[in-house]
Protein backbone atom coordinates (compact mmCIF):
# COMPACT_ATOMS: atom_id res chain seq x y z
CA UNK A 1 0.00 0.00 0.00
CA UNK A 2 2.79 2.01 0.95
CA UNK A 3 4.69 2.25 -2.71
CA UNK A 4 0.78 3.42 -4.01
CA UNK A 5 0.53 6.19 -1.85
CA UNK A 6 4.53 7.61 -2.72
CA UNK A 7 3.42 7.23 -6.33
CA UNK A 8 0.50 9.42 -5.60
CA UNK A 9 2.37 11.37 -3.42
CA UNK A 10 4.88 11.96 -6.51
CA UNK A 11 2.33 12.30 -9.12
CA UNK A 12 0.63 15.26 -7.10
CA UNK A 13 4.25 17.04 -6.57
CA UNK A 14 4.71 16.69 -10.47
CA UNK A 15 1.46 18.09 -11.56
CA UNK A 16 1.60 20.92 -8.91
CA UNK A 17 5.66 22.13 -9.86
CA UNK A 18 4.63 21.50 -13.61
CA UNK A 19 1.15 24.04 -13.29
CA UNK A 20 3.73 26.59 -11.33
CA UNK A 21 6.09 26.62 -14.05
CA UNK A 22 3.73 27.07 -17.02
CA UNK A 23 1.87 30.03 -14.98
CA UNK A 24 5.42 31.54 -14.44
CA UNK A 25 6.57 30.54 -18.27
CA UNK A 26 4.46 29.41 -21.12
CA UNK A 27 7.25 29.27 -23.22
CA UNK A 28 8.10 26.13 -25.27
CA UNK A 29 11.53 24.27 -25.08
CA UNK A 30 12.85 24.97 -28.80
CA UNK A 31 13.70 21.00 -30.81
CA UNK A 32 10.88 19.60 -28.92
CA UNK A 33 8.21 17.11 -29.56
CA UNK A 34 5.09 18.15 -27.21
CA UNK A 35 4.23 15.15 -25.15
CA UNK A 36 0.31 16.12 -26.00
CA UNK A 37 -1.47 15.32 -29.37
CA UNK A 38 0.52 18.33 -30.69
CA UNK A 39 3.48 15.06 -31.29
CA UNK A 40 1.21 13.00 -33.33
CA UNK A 41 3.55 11.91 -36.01
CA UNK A 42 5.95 13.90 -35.19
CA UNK A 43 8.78 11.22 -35.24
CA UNK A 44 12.36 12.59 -35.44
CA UNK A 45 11.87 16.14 -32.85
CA UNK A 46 11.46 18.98 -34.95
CA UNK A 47 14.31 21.35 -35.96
CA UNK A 48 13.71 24.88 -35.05
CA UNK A 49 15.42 27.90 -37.08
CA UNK A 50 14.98 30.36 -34.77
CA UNK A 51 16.00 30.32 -31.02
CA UNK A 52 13.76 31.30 -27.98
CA UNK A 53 16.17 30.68 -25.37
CA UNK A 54 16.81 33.93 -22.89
CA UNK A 55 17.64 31.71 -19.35
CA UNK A 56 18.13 28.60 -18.51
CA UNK A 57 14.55 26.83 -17.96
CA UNK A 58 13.39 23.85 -16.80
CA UNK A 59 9.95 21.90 -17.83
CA UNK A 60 8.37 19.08 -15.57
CA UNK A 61 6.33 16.81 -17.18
CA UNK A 62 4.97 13.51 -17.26
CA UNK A 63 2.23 11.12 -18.37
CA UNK A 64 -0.19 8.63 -16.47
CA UNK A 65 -2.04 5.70 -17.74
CA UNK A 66 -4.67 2.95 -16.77
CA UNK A 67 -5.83 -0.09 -18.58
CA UNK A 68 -8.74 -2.32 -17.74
CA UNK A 69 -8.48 -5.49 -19.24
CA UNK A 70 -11.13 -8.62 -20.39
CA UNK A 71 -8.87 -10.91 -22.12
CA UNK A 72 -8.97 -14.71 -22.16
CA UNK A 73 -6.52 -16.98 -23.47
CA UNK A 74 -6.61 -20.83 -24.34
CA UNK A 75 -3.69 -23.50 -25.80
CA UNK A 76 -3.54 -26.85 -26.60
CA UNK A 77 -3.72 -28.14 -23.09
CA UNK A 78 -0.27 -29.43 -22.95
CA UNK A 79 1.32 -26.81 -20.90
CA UNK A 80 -2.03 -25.51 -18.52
CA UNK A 81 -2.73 -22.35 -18.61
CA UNK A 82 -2.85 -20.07 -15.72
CA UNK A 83 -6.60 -18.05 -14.75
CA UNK A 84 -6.79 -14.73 -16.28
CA UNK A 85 -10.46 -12.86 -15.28
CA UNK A 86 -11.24 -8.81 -16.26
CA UNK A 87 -9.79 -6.23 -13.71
CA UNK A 88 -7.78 -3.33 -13.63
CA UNK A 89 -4.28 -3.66 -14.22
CA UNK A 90 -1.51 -1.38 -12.25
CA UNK A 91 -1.62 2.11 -13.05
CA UNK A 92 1.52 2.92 -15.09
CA UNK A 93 3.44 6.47 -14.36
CA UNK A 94 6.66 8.92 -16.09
CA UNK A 95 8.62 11.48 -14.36
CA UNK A 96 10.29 14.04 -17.41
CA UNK A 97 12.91 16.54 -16.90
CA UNK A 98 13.70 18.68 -19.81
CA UNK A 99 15.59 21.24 -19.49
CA UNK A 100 17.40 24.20 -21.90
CA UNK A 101 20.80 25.29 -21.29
CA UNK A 102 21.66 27.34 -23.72
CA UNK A 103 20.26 28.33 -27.07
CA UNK A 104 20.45 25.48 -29.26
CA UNK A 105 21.12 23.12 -26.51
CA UNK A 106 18.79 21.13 -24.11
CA UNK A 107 18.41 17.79 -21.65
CA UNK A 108 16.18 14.90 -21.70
CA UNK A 109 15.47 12.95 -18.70
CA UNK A 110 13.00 10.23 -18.19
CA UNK A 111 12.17 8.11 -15.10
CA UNK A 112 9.49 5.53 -14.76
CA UNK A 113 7.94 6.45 -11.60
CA UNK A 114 5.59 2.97 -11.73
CA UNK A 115 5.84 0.52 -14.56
CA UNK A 116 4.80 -3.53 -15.07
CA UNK A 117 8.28 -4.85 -14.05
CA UNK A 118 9.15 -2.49 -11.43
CA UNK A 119 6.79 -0.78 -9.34
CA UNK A 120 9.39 1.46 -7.66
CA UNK A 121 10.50 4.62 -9.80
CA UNK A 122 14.00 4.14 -11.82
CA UNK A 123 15.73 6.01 -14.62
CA UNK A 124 15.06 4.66 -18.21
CA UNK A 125 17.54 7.14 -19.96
CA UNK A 126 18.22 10.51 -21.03
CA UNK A 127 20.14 12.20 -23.49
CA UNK A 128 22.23 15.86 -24.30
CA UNK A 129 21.13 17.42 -27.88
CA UNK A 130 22.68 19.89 -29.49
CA UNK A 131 21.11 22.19 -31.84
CA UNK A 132 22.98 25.42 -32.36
CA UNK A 133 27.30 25.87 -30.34
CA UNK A 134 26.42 29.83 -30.13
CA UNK A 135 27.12 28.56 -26.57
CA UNK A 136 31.06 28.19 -27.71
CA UNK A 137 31.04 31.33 -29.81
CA UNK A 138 27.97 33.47 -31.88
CA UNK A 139 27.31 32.32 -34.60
CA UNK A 140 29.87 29.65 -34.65
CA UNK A 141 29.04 26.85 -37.87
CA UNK A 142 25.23 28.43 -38.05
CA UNK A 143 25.90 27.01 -41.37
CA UNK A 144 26.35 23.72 -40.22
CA UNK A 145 24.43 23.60 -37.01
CA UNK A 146 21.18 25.11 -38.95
CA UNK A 147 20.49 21.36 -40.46
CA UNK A 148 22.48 19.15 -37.43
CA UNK A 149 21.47 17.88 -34.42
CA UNK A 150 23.84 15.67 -32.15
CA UNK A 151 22.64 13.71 -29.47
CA UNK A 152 24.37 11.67 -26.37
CA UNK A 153 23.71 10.04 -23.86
CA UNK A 154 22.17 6.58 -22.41
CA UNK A 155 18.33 6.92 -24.39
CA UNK A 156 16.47 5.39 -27.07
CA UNK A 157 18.40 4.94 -30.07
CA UNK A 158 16.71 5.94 -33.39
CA UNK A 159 16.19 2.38 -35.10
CA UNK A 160 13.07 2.47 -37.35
CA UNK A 161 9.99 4.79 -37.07
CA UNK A 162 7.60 2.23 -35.26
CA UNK A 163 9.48 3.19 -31.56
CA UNK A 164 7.89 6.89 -32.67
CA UNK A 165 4.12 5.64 -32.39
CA UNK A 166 4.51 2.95 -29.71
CA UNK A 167 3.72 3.36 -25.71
CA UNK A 168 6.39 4.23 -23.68
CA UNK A 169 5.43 2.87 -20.31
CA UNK A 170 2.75 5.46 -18.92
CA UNK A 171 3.55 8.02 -22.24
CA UNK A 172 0.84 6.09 -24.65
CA UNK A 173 -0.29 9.48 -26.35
CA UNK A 174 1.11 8.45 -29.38
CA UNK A 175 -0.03 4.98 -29.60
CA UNK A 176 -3.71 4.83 -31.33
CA UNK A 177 -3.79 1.20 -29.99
CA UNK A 178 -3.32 -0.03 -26.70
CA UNK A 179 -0.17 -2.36 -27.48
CA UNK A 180 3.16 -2.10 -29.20
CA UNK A 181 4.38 -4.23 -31.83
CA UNK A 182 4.29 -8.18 -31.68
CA UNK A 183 8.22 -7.83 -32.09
CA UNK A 184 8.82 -4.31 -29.89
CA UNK A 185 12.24 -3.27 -31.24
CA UNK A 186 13.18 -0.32 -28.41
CA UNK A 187 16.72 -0.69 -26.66
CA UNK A 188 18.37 2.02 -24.62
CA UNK A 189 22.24 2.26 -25.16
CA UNK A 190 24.80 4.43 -24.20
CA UNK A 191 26.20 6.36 -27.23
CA UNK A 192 25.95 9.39 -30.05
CA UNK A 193 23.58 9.70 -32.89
CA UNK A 194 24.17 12.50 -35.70
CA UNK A 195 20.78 14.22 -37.76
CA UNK A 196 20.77 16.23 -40.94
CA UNK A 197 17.66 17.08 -42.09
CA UNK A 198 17.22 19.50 -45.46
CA UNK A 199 14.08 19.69 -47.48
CA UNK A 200 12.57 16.98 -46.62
CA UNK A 201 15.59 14.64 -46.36
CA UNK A 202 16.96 12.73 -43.20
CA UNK A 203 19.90 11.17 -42.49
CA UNK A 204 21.09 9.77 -39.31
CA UNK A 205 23.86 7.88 -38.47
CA UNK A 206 25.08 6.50 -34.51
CA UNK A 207 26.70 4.09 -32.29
CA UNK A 208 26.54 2.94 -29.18
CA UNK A 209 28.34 0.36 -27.20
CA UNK A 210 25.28 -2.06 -27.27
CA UNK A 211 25.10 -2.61 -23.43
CA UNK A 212 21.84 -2.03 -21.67
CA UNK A 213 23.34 -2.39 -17.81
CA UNK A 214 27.11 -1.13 -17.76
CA UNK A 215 29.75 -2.63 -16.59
CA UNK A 216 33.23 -2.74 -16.59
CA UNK A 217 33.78 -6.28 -16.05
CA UNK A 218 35.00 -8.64 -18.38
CA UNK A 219 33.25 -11.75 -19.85
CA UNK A 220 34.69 -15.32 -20.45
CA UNK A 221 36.31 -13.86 -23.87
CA UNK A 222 38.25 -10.82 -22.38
CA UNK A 223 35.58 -8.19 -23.54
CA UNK A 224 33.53 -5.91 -21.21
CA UNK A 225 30.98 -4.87 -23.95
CA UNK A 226 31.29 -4.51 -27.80
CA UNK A 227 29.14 -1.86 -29.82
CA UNK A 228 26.77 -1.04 -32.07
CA UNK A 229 25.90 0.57 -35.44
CA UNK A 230 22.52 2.84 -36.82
CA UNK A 231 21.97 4.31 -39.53
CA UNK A 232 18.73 5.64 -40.75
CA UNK A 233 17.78 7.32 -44.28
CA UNK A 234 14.67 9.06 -45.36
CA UNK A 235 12.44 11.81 -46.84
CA UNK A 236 9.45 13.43 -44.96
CA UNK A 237 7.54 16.24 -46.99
CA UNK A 238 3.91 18.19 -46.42
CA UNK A 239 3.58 18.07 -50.48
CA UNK A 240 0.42 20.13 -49.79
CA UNK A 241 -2.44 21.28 -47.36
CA UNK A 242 -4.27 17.72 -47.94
CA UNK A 243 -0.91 15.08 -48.23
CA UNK A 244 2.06 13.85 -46.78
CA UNK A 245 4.58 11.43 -46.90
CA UNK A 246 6.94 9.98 -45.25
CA UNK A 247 9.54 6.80 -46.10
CA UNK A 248 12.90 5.43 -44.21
CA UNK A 249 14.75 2.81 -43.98
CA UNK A 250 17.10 1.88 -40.63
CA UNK A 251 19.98 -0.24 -40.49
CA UNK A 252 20.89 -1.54 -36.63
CA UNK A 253 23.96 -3.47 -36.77
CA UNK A 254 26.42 -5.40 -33.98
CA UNK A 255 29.51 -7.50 -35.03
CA UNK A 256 29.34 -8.54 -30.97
CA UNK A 257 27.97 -7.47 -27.52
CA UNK A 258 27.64 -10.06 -24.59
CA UNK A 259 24.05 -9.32 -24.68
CA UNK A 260 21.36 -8.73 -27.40
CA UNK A 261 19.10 -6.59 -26.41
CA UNK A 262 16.98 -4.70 -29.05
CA UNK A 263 13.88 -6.71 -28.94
CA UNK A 264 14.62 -7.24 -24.82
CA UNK A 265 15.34 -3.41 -23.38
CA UNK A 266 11.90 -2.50 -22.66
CA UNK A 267 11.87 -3.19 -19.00
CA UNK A 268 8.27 -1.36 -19.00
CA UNK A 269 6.47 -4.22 -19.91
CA UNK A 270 3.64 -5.23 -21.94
CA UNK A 271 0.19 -4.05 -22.18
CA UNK A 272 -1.20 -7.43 -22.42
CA UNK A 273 -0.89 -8.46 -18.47
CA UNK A 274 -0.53 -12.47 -17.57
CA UNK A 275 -1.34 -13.72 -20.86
CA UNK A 276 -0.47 -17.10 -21.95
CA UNK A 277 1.98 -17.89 -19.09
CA UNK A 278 1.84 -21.41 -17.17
CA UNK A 279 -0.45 -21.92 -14.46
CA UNK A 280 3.01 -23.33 -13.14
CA UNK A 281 4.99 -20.22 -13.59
CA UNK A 282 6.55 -18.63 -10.27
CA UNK A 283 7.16 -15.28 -11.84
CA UNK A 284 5.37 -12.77 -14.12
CA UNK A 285 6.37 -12.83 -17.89
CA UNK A 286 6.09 -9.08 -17.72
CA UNK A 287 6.77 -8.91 -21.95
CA UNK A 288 3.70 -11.30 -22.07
CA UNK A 289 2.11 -11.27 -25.72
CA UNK A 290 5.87 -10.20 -27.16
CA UNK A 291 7.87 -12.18 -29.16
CA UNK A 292 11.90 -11.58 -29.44
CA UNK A 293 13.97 -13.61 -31.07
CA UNK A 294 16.81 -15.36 -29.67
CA UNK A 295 19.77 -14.39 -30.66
CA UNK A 296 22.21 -13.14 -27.53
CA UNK A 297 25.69 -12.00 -29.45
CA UNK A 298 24.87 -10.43 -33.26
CA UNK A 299 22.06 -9.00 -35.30
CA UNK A 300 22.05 -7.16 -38.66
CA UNK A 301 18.43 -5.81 -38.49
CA UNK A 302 16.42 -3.54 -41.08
CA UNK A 303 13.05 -1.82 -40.70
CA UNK A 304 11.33 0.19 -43.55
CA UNK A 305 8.55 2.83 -42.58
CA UNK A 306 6.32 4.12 -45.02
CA UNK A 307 3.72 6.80 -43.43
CA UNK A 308 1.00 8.20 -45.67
CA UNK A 309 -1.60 11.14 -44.55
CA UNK A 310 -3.71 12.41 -46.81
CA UNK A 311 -6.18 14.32 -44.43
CA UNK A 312 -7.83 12.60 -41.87
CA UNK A 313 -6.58 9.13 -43.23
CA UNK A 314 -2.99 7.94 -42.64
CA UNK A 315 -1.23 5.02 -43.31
CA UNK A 316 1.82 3.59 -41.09
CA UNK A 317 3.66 0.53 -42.03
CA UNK A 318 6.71 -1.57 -40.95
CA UNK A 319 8.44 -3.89 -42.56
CA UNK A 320 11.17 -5.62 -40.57
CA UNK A 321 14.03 -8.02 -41.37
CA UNK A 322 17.10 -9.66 -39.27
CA UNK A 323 19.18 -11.93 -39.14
CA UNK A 324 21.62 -13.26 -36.28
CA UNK A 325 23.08 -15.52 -33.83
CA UNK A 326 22.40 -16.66 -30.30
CA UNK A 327 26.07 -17.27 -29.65
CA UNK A 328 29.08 -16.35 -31.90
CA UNK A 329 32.27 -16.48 -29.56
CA UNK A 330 34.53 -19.39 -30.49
CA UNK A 331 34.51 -21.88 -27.56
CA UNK A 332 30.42 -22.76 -28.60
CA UNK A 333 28.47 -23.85 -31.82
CA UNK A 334 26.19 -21.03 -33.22
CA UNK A 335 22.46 -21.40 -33.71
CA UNK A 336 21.76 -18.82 -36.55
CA UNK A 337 18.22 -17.95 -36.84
CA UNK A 338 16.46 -14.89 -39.16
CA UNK A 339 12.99 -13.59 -38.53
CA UNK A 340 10.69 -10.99 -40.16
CA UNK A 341 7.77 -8.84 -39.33
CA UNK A 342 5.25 -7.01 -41.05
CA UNK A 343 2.50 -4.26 -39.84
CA UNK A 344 0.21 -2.18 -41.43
CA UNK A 345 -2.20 0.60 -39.82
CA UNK A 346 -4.96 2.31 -41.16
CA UNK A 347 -6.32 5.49 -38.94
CA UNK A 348 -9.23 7.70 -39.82
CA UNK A 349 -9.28 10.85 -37.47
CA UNK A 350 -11.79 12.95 -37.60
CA UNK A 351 -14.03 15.77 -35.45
CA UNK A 352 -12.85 18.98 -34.37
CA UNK A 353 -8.83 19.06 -34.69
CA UNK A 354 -8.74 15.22 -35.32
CA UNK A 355 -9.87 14.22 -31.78
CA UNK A 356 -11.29 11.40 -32.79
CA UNK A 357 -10.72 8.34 -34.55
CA UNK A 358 -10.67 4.55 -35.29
CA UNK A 359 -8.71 2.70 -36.87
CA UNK A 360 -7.00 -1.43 -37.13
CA UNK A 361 -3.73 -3.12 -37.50
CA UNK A 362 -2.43 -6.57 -38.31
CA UNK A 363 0.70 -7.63 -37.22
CA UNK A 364 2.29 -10.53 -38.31
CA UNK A 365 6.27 -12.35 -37.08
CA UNK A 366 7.69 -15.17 -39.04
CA UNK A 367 10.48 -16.85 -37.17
CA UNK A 368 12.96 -19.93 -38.71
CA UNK A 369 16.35 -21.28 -36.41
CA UNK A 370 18.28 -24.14 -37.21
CA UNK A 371 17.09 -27.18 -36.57
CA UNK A 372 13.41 -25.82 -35.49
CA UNK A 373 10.48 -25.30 -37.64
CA UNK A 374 9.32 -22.21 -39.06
CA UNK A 375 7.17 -20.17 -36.72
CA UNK A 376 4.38 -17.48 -37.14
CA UNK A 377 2.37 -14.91 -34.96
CA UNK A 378 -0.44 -12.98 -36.39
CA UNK A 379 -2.38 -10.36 -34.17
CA UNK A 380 -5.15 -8.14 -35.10
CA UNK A 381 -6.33 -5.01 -33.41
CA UNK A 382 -9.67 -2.43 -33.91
CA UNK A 383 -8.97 0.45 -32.01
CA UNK A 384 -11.07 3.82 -31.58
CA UNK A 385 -9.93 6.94 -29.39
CA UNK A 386 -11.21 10.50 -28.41
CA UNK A 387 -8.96 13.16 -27.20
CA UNK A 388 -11.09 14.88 -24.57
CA UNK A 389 -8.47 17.57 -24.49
CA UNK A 390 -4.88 17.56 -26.13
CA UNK A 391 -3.42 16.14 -23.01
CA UNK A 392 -6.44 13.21 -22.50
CA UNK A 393 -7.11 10.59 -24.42
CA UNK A 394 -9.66 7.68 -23.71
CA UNK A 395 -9.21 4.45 -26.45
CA UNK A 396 -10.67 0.76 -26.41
CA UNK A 397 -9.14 -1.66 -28.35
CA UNK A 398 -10.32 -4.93 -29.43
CA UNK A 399 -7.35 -7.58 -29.81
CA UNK A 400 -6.83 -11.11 -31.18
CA UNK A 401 -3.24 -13.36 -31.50
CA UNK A 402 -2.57 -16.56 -32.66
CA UNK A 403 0.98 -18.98 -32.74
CA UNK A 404 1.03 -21.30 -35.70
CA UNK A 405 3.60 -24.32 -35.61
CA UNK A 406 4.75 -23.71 -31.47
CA UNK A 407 5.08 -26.63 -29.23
CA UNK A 408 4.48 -26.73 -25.58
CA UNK A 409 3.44 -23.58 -24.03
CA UNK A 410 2.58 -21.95 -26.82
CA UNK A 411 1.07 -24.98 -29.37
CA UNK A 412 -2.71 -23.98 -31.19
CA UNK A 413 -2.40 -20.87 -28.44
CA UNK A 414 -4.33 -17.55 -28.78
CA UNK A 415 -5.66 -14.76 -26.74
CA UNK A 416 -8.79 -12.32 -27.57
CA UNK A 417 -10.57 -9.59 -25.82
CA UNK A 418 -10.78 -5.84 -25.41
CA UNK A 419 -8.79 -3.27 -23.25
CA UNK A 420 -9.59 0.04 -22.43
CA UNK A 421 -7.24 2.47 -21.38
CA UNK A 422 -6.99 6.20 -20.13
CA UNK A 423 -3.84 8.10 -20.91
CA UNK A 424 -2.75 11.73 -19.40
CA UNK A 425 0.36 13.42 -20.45
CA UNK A 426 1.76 16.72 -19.95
């Protein structure tokens, strides 16, 4: 009861600093995505040519979110299934610090104050982006600096556009459904990541040292951590008042790391509580309903993004391929395996500034290792939503899944139902 009432104790300090600050400045952090339905596809944050900073400032925000849940779930009776009924499930809750230092230059912190897998508040990341160096000298590579960006620190790395539209723990405002991605791909790394955006075009490239937890110590070959490659291309242009369009491709890339973690880093959970796990099971599979592939040393994984708006109708797609290997170092036989996913979304928004709308997506995973069969998930979700102002939003979702070709746990398995969820975020 106790960790309940600090969260609310928390929540009330946030909202209370956060209404002070506004009243004392309304003034927007400059390279920002708004954490409201103003960042609707907004992916990469926007790059501002002019720059509002006068004194250092400092923005508290944060986001709040509540599911209810009627799911049910059935296999083939091999592995029992635990009891699932409708309830509430445990209020999720973010903690962001953003802060500008200079003109051109700004901080990003994030803590999850209550999540899934940890119901005390930790740090999930945060990054240093530069915009402008007038804070080395005026005017110093404006040239340069008026189509870069650089950003460092331990945050989420820019792989593919999906992490864009997906929840983020309790920050779900972007999400039209109520879960992410059969195969989530969201990993937190320490390292850099370079922009250039012109007309319409993006490029990206960064690297990190592909290590979720840090460490200094060495592994059985010698090697504290290895690292890790991204790369992202694409074009992103309002052709008119009625269409836009939007296509990348990503490139995420590690020769080794101890640990794999870019289908594993999201320690927030999934939105899909208790489903399919073992009435046996001693623990909580808190990425229930996921599905990440197993390879533990090297990937080489691409995702292509189309996005399509022409008015109230968009389009978002992903198309995902990788390939890679559960264990590469020399003293142990590999077990190579590839997988691919595909997703398409179709929303309809509508009503007074878009705040409302339905839409569905299907979401399939193909999966093939050595010496296993190939695998398959499919998933389907209808979702509607109503913004009851630009920082609310109410949705219900209906969901199915299916596994094709599992054994054990997982063999002729499915789960169906609807969620509803409530989302604030500030």
């Amino acid at each position: 009861m106790k960790k309940y009432i600090h969260i609310l104790v928390v929540a009330l300090i946030v909202f209370t600093a956060s209404t002070s600050i506004y009243a004392q400045n309304n003034r927007q952090i400059d390279n920002y995505r708004q954490p409201d339905q103003r960042g609707i596809n907004v992916f990469e944050d926007p790059k501002d040519t002019i720059s509002s900073f006068e004194n250092l400032r400092v923005k508290i925000g944060g986001a709040f979110a509540l599911q209810f849940q009627g799911l049910d779930h059935s296999n083939s009776g091999v592995v029992p299934l635990a009891g699932i009924t409708p309830n509430f499930n445990l209020p999720t809750a973010n903690l962001d610090l953003d802060v500008a230092l200079a003109p051109g230059v700004r901080m990003h912190l994030r803590t999850y104050l209550s999540s899934r897998h940890h119901h005390e508040p930790y740090v999930k990341g945060g990054f240093f982006q530069v915009d402008g160096l007038d804070f080395i000298k005026e005017g110093f590579l404006d040239d340069v600096m008026k189509y870069t960006t650089i950003r460092i620190g331990q945050m989420e790395n820019n792989y593919g556009d999906a992490h864009f539209r997906r929840t983020d723990n309790a920050q779900a405002i972007y999400n039209p459904f109520v879960g992410n991605l059969i195969m989530d791909s969201f990993t937190t790394e320490i390292g850099a990541e370079v922009y250039y955006q012109r007309s319409g075009f993006i490029a990206m490239v960064g690297f990190t040292n592909g290590k979720l937890n840090q460490s200094v110590v060495e592994n059985d070959n010698g090697k504290s951590g290895g690292a890790s490659f991204l790369a992202k291309l694409g074009y992103d242009k309002q052709l008119n008042d009625d269409l836009r369009v939007r296509l990348t491709g990503s490139l995420y890339n590690t020769g080794f790391v101890p640990n794999l973690y870019l289908y594993n880093a999201d320690r927030a959970g999934s939105r899909y509580y208790n489903v399919l796990e073992a009435e046996s099971a001693t623990s909580d599979n808190f990425r229930s309903g996921r599905f990440a592939p197993s390879f533990k040393n090297s990937i080489t994984a691409f995702m292509f993004n189309p996005f399509v708006k022409y008015r109230g109708l968009e389009f978002f797609g992903t198309l995902e391929f990788n390939s890679g290997s559960t264990n590469s170092t020399e003293t142990s036989v590999a077990l190579d395996g590839k997988t691919q996913q595909y997703a398409g979304e179709l929303i309809y928004r509508f009503g007074q500034n878009e705040n409302f709308y339905v839409g569905g997506r299907y979401n399939v995973v193909n999966a093939e290792y050595d010496g296993t069969d190939d695998t398959s998930i499919s998933r389907f979700q209808a979702s509607a939503g109503w913004f009851m102002t630009k920082n609310i939003l109410a949705k219900l979702e209906y969901v199915t899944q299916s596994y094709d070709d599992f054994t054990g746990l997982y063999e002729d398995a499915q789960f169906d139902g609807v969620m509803f969820e409530a989302v604030i975020s500030f």
